[in-house]
C-alpha atoms as a PDB file:
ATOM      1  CA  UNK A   1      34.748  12.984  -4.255  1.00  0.00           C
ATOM      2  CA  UNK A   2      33.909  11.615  -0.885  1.00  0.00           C
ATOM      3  CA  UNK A   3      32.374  15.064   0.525  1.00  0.00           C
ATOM      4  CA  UNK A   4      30.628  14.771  -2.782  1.00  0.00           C
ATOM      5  CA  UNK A   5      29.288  11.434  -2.235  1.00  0.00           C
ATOM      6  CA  UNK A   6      28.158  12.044   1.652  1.00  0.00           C
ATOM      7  CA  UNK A   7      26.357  14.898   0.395  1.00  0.00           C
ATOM      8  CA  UNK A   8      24.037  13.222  -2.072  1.00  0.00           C
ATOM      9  CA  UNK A   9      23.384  10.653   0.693  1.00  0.00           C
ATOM     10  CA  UNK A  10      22.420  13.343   2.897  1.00  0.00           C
ATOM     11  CA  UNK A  11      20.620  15.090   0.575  1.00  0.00           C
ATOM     12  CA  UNK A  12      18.652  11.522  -0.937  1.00  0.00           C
ATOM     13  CA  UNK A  13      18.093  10.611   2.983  1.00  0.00           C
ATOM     14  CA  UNK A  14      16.869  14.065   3.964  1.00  0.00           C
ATOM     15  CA  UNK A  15      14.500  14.103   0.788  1.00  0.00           C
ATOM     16  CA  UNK A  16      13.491  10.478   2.009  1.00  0.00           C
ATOM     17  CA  UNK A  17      12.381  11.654   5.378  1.00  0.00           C
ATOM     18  CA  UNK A  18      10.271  14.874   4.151  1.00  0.00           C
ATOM     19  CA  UNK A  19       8.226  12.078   2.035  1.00  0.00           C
ATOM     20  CA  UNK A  20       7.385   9.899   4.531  1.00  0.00           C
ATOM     21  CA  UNK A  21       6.159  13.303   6.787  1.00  0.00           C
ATOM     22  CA  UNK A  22       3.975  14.308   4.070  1.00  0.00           C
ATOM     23  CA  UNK A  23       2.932  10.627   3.668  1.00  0.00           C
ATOM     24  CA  UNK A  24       2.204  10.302   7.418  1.00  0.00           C
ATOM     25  CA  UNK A  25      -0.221  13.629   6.329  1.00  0.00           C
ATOM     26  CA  UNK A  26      -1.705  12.378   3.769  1.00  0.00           C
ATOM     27  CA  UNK A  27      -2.815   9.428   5.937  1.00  0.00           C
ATOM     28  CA  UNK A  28      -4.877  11.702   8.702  1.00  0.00           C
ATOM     29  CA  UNK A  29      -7.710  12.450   5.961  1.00  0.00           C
ATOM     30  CA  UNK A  30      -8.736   8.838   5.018  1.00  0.00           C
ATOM     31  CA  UNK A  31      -8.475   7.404   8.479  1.00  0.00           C
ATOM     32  CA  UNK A  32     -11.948  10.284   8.764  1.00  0.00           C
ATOM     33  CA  UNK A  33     -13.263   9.482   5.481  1.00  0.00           C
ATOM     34  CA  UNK A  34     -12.410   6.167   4.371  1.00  0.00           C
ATOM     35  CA  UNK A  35     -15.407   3.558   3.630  1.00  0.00           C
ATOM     36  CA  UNK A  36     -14.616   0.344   5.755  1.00  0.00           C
ATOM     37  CA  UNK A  37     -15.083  -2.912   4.386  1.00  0.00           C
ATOM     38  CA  UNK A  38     -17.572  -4.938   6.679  1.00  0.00           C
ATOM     39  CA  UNK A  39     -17.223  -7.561   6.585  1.00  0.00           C
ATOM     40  CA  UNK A  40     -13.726  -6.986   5.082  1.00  0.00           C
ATOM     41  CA  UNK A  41     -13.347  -8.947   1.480  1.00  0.00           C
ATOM     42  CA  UNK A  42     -10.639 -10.376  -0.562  1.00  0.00           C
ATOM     43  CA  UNK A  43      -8.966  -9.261  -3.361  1.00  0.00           C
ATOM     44  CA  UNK A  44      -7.086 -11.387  -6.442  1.00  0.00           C
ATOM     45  CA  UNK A  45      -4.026  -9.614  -7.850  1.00  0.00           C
ATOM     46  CA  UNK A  46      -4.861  -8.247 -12.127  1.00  0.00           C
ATOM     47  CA  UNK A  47      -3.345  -7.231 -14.800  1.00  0.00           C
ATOM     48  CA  UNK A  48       0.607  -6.941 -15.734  1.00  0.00           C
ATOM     49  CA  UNK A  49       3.598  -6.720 -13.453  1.00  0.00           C
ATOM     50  CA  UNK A  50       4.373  -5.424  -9.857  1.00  0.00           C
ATOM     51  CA  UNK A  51       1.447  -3.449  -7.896  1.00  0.00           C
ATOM     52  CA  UNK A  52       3.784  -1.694  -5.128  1.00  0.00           C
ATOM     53  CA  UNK A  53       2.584  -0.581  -1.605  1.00  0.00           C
ATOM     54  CA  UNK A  54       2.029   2.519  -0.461  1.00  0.00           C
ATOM     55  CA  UNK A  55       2.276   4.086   2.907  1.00  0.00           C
ATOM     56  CA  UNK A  56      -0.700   6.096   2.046  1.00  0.00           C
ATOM     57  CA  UNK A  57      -3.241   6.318  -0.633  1.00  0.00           C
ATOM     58  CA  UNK A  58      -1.469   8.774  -3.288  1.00  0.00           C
ATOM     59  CA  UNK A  59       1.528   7.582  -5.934  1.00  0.00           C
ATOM     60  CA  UNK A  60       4.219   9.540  -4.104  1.00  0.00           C
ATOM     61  CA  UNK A  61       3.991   7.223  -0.700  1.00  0.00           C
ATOM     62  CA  UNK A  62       5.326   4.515  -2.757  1.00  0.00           C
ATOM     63  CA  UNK A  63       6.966   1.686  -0.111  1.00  0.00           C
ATOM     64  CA  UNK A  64      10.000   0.494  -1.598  1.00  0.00           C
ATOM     65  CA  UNK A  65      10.561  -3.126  -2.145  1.00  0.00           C
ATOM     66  CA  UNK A  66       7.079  -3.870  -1.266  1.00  0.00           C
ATOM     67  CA  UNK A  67       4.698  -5.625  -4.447  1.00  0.00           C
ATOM     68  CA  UNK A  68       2.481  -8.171  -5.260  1.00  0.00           C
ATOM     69  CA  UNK A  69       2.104 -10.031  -8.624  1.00  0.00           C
ATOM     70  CA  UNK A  70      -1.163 -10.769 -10.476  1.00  0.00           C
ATOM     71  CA  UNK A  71      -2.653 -13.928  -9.190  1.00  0.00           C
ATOM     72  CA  UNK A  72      -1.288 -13.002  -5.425  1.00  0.00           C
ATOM     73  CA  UNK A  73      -4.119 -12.845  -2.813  1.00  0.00           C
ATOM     74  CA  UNK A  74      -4.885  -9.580  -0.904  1.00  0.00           C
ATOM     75  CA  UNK A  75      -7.317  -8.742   2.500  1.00  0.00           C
ATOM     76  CA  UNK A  76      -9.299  -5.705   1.948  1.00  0.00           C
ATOM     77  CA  UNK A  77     -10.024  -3.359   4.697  1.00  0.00           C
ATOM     78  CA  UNK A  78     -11.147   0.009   3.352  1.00  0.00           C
ATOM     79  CA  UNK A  79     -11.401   1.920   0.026  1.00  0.00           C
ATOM     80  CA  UNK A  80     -10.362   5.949  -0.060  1.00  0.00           C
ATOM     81  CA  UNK A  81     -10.598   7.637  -3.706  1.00  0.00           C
ATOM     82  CA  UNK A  82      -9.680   4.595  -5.561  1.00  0.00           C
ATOM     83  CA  UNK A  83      -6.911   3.013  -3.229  1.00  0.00           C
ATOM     84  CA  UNK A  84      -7.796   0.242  -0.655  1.00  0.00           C
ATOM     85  CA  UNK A  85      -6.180  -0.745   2.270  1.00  0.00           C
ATOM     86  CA  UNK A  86      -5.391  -3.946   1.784  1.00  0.00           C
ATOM     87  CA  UNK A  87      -2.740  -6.830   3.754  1.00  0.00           C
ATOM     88  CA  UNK A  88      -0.878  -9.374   1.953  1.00  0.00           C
ATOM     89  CA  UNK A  89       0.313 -12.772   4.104  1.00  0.00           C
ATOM     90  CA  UNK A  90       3.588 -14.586   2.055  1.00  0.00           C
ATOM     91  CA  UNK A  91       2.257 -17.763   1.707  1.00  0.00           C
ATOM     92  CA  UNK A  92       5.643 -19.080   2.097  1.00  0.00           C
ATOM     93  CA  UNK A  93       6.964 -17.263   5.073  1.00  0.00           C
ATOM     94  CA  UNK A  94       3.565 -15.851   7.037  1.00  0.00           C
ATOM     95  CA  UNK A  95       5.153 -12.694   6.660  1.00  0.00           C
ATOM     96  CA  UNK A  96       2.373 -10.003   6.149  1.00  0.00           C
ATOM     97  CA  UNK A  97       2.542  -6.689   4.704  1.00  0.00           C
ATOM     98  CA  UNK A  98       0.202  -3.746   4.836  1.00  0.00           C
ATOM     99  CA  UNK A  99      -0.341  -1.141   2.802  1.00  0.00           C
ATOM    100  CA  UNK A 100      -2.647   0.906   0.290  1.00  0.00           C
ATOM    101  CA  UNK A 101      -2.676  -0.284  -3.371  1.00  0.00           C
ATOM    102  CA  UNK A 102      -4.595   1.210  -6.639  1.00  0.00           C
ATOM    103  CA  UNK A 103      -7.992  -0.650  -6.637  1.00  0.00           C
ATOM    104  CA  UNK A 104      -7.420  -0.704 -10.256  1.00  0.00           C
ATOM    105  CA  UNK A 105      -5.539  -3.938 -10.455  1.00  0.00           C
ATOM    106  CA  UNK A 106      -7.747  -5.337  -8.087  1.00  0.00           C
ATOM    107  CA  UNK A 107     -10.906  -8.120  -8.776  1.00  0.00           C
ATOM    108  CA  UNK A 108     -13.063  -8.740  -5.862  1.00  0.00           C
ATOM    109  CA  UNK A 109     -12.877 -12.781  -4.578  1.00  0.00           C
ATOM    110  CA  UNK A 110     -15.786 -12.330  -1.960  1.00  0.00           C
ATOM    111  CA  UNK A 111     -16.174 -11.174   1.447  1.00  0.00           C
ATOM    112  CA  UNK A 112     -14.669 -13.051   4.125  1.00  0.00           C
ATOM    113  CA  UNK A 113     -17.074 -13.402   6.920  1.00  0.00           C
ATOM    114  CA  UNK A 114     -20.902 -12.988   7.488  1.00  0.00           C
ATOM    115  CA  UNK A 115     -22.345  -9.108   6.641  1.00  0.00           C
ATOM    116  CA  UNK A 116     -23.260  -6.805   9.652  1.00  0.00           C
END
């Protein structure tokens, strides 16, 4: 049973590790191609439940343990086939998080500094 068990964590960990390589690939195209923000704009939090992170803009980059709620403030950089790149500060800790989330449960709050 233990061979077993170290086995699926190898496998899970190993399967872990080939997602984040073709996440790390997925990210070369939009740092070319993405539309930039200027000046960069914030973002309110819609709809229902979590909106997780991603590492890059496609479902399977999901970043584990990483969400914001609707009504949570975001910092928009950049927008890539319907993600943006976005950063969240805890308003309780400082802590900030960055990520790409589906624009879809976005709604635009205004930019955030004069327009070039």
């Amino acid at each position: 049973m233990f061979k077993a068990t170290v086995l699926v964590m190898i496998l899970l960990t190993a399967a872990s590790y080939a997602d984040q390589s073709i996440c790390d690939r997925l990210l070369t195209q939009p740092e070319n191609e993405q539309m930039h923000f200027s000046p960069i704009e914030g973002y309110k939090v819609v709809g229902e439940g979590k909106l997780s992170f991603h590492s890059a803009p496609d479902a399977k980059c999901r970043t584990n343990d990483v969400f914001v709620i609707p009504k949570d403030h975001l910092v928009g950089y950049s927008e890539y086939k319907g993600w943006y790149s976005v950063m969240y500060v805890n308003p309780k800790t400082g802590e900030d998080f960055e990520g790409w989330v589906d624009s879809r449960r976005l709604e635009s709050t205004g930019t955030m500094g004069p327009k070039s």
